[in-house]
Each structure stands twice: as structure tokens, then as C-alpha cells.
Protein backbone atom coordinates (compact mmCIF):
# COMPACT_ATOMS: atom_id res chain seq x y z
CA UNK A 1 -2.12 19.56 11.94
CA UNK A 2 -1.83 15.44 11.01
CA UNK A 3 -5.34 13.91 12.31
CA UNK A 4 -5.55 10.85 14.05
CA UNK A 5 -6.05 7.22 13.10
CA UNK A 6 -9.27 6.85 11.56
CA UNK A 7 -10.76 3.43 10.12
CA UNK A 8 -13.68 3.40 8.30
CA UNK A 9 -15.52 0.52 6.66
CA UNK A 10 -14.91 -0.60 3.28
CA UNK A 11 -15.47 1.79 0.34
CA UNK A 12 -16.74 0.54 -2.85
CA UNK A 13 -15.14 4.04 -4.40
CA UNK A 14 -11.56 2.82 -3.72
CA UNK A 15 -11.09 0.07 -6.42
CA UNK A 16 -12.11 3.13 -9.02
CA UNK A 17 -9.93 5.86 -7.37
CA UNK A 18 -6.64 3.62 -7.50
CA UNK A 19 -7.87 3.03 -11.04
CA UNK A 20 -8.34 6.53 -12.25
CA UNK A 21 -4.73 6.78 -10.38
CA UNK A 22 -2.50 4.36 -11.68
CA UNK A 23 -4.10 5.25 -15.41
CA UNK A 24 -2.31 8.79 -15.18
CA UNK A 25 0.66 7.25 -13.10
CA UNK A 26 0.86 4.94 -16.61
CA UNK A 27 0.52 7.25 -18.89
CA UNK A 28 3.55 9.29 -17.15
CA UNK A 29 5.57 6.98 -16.31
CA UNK A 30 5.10 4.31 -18.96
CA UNK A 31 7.48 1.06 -19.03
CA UNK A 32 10.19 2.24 -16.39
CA UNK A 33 6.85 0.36 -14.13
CA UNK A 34 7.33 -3.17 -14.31
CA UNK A 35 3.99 -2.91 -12.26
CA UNK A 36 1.71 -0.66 -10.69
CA UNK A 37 -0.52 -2.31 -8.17
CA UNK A 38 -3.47 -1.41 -5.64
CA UNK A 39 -1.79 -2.39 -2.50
CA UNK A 40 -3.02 -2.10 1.06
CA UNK A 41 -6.44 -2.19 2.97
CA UNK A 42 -8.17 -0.45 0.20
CA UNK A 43 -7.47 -3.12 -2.25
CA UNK A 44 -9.09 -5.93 0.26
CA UNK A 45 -12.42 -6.23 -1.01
CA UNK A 46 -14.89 -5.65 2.44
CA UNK A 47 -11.89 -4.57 4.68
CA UNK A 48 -12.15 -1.84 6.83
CA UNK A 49 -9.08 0.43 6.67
CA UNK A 50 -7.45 4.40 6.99
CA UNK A 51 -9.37 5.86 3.73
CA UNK A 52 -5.93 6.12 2.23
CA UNK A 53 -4.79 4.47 -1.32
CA UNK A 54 -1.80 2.42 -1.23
CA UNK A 55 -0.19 2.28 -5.43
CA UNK A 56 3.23 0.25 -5.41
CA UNK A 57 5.35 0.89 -8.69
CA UNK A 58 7.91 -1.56 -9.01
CA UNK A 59 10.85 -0.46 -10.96
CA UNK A 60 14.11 -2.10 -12.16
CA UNK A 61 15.97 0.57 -9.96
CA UNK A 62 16.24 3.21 -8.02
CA UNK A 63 18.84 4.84 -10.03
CA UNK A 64 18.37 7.23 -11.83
CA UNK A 65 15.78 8.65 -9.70
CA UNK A 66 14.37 11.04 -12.24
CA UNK A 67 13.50 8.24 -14.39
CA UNK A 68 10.50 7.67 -11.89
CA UNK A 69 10.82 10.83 -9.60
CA UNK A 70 9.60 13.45 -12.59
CA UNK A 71 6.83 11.27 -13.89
CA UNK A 72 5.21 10.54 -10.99
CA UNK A 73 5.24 14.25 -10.09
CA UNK A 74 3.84 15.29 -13.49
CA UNK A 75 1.07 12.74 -12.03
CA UNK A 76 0.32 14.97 -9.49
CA UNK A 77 2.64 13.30 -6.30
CA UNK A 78 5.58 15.03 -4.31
CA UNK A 79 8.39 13.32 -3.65
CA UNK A 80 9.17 12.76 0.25
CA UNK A 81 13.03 11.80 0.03
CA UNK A 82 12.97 11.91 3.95
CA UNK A 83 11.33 8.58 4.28
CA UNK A 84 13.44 6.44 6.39
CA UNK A 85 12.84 3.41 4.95
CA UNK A 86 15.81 2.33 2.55
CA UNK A 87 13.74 -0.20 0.40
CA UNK A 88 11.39 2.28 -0.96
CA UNK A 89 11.06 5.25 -2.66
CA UNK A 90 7.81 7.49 -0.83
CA UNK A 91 5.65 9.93 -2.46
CA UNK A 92 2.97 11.39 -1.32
CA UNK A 93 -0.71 13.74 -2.69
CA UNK A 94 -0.43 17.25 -2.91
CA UNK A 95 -1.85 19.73 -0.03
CA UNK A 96 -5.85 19.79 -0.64
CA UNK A 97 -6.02 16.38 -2.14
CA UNK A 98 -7.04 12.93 -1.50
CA UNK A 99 -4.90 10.94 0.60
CA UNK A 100 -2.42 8.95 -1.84
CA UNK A 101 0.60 7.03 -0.70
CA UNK A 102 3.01 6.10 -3.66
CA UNK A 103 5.22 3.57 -2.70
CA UNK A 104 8.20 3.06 -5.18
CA UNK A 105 10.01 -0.75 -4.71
CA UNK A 106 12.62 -2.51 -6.48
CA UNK A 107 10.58 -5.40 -9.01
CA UNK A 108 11.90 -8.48 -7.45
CA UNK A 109 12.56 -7.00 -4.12
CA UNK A 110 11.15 -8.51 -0.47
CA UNK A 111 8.91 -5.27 0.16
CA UNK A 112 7.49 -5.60 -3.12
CA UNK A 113 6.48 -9.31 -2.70
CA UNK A 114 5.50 -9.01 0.91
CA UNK A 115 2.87 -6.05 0.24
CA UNK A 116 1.89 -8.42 -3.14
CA UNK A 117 1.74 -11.38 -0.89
CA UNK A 118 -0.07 -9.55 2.13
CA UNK A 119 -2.73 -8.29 -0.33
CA UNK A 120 -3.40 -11.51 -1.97
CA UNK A 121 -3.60 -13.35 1.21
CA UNK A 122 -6.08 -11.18 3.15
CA UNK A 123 -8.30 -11.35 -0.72
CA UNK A 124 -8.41 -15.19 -0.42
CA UNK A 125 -9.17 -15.69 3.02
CA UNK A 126 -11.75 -13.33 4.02
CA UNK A 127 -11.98 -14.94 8.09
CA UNK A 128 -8.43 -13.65 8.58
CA UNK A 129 -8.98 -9.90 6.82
CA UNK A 130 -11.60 -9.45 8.94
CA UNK A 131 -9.61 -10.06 12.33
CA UNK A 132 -7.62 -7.49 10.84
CA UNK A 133 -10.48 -5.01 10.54
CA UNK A 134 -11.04 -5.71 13.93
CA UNK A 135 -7.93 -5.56 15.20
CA UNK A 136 -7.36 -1.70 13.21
CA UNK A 137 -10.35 -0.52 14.54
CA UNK A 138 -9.60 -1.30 18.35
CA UNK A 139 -6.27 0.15 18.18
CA UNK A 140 -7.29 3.31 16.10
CA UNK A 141 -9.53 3.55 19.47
CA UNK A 142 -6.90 2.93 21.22
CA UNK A 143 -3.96 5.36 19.75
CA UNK A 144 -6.41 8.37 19.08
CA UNK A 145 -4.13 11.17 18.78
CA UNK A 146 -1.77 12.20 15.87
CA UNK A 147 1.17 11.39 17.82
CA UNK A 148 0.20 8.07 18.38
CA UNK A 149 0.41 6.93 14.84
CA UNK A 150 3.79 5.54 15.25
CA UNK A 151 2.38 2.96 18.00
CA UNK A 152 -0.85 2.37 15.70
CA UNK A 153 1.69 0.98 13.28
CA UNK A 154 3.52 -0.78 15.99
CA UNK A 155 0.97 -2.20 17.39
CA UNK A 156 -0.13 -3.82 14.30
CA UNK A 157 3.18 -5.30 13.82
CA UNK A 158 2.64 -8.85 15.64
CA UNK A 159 -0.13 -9.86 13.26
CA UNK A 160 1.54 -8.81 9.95
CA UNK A 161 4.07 -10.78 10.39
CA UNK A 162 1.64 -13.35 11.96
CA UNK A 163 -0.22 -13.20 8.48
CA UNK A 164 2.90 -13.31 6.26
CA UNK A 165 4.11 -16.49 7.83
CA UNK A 166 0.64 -18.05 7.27
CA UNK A 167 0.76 -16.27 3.70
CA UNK A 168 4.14 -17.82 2.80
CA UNK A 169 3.08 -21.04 4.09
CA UNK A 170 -0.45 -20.37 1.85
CA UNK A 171 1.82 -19.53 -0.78
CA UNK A 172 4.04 -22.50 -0.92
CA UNK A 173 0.94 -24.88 -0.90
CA UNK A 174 -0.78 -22.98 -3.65
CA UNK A 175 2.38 -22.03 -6.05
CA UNK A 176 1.27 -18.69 -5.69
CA UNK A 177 2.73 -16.10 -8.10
CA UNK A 178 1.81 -12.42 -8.26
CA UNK A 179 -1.16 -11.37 -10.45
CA UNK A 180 -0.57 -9.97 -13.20
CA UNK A 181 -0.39 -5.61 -12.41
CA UNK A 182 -3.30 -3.58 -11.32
CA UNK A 183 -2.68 -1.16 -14.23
């Protein structure tokens, strides 16, 4: 049985977990990842968030999918070709072991820049990631139960996009560019 929505305050473990991660994700997968990046709560320094770690790998394509598919599954992932989201490819741990989403993007694409750009944003401006904290932790309160997870998300939705538009508007006065990759 899924649990519910649980937010927990900032781990210092997290930077060194995605690290130990994208390592053997590298090694596997080598140069078909343009980048592999912590993405997510868990790579906002001091933000509270679902003790899950986010990895992006951003990839020229999607096709062929074994050219990402059987690396990252030598790494340890299973591939969940159910997700419903077109943009991405999803994988996720294996029974018994820590929570690990892999999200596979297109280098380049809108998903992969918005989750870049998100990150980035809530790491520079430490006022707004902390409304967000706030905000997680009164709605994982709020939608308790595994079968609320869908309106967790939802209910979130207003101030993502709230903090992209202030991102892109951060961005354009900046020049922001990605970083260069996590790993």
C-alpha cells in the first residue's frame, strides 16, 4: 500500500545520495546524458520536501529507448512506460529501496528547462522556497491519505506556475543559463 504525503525538513544526506546516484547513472549510461541533474525539493538547500530524489537525464532523444532504458536499469531503476506524461521518460527504485524518481527529458526541451529553472530559482531566493515549504507542509496536512496525492500535486499547481513566471522574469533580468550538470 502507497503511503501518504509526507514532508519532512531538509536533509543534509540528500545532496550525497543524488551524488552517489547519478555517479552509477554516469558510469552506465555515459554520453547518451547531455546532463544529469539533482532536480526537485531535495536539491533546494534548507527546503522542506517528500524525502524523495528527483535525477533529470537529459538526452538528445527518446528514440531508441534502449539507448537510455538498459543503462539506467543496469543502475538499479525500472522503467514505468505507463507514465502519462508525453515529455518524459519515468523510472522509478526498485521494491525495498530508497525512494528515486528518474525523470528522462529531451536536452533542450520546456520540462527540462522549467525543472532547471524551478530549481535554480527557489536556490537564489531563499524567502520564496520557504513559502513553498510552507505551503507543502499545510497541504500534506491537508491531503493525508494515499489517494489524495493527485490533489497534493494539484493543489500545488497555482504557485509553480506562480514561481516560474517570477523565475522567467528572474531569468531574463539575470541572463540566466543552466549550470553546468550535477554529475
Amino acid at each position: 500500500m502507497s503511503e501518504g504525503i509526507v514532508v519532512v525538513a531538509y536533509d543534509d544526506a540528500w545532496p550525497a545520495i543524488f551524488a552517489e546516484v547519478g555517479v552509477r547513472l554516469r558510469r552506465e549510461i555515459g554520453d547518451t546524458a547531455q546532463r544529469i541533474d539533482h532536480i526537485g525539493s531535495t536539491a533546494v538547500i534548507g527546503l522542506d520536501a517528500k524525502p524523495i530524489v528527483d535525477i533529470q537525464i537529459s538526452v538528445a532523444s527518446f528514440e531508441p529507448l534502449d539507448a537510455f532504458r538498459a543503462p539506467i536499469e543496469r543502475a538499479g531503476f525500472i522503467h514505468r512506460p505507463d507514465n502519462p506524461e508525453r515529455t518524459k521518460r519515468y523510472f522509478r527504485e526498485r521494491p525495498g529501496e530508497r525512494r528515486t524518481h528518474i525523470h528522462v527529458r529531451r536536452a533542450g526541451s520546456f520540462s527540462e528547462q522549467f525543472s532547471l529553472l524551478f530549481r535554480e530559482f527557489l536556490r537564489s531566493h531563499p524567502d520564496h522556497a520557504q513559502k513553498y515549504a510552507e505551503l507543502k507542509r499545510r497541504l500534506a496536512k491537508q491531503y493525508s491519505s494515499p489517494e489524495q496525492r493527485s490533489d497534493y500535486v494539484e493543489a500545488k499547481t497555482p504557485f509553480i506556475w506562480h514561481t516560474i513566471h517570477l523565475a522567467a522574469e528572474w531569468a531574463q533580468s539575470t541572463g540566466w543559463e543552466p549550470p553546468l550538470s550535477d554529475c
